[in-house]
Protein backbone atom coordinates (compact mmCIF):
# COMPACT_ATOMS: atom_id res chain seq x y z
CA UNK A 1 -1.26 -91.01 82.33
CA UNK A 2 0.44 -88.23 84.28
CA UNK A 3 1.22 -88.90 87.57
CA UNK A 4 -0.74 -87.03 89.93
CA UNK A 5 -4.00 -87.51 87.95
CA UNK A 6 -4.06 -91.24 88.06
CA UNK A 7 -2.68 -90.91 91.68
CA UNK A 8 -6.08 -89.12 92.51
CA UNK A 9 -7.98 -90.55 90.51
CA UNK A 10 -7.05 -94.06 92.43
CA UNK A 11 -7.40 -92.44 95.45
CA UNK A 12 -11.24 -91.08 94.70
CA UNK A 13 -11.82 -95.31 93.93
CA UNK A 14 -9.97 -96.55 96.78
CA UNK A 15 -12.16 -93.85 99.31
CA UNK A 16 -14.99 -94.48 97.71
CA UNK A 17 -14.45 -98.43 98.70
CA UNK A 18 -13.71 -97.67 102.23
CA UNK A 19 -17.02 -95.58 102.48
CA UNK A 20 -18.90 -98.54 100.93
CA UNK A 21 -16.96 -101.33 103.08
CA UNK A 22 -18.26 -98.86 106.49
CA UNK A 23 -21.67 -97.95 105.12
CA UNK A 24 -22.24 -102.19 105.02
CA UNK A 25 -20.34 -102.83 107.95
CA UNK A 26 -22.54 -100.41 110.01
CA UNK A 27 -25.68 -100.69 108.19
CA UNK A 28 -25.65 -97.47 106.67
CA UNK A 29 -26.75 -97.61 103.16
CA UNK A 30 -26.58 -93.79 102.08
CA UNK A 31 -23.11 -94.36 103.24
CA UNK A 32 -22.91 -97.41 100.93
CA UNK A 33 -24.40 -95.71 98.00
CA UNK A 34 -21.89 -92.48 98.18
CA UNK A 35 -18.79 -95.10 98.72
CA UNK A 36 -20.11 -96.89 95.60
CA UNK A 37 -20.74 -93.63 93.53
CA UNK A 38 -17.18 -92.05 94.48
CA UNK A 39 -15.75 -95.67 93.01
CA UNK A 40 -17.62 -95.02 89.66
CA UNK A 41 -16.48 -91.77 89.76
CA UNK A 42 -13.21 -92.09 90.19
CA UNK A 43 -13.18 -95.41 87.79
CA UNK A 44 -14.61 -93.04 85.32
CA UNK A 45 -12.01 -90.57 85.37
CA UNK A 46 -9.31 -92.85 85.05
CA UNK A 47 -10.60 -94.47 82.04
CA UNK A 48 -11.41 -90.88 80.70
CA UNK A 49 -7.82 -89.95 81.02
CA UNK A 50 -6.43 -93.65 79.64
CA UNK A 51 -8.49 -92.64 76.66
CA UNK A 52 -6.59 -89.24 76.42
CA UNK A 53 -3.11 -90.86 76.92
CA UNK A 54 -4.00 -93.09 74.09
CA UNK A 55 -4.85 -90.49 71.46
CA UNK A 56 -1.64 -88.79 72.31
CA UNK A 57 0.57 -91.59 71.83
């Protein structure tokens, strides 16, 4: 997986748990939600571009 893309893509997961981690901390669950869609997103993406790297090799 090229570098920067799983860099970001990690980084869209690892945000997206600090948003959830606050929004339950605080009692804010639209915060919670958007934390735990940003973590699919980015969990998404990085399986989407394993699956790439794998059809290459």
């Amino acid at each position: 997986m090229a570098g920067g893309k799983k860099a970001k893509n990690m980084a869209h997961t690892a945000k997206g748990k600090v948003k959830e981690t606050t929004g339950k901390a605080t009692g804010n669950e639209s915060l919670e939600f958007k934390g735990r869609a940003e973590q699919m997103k980015g969990d998404a993406k990085q399986t989407a571009q394993k699956a790439k790297d794998t059809l290459k090799h």
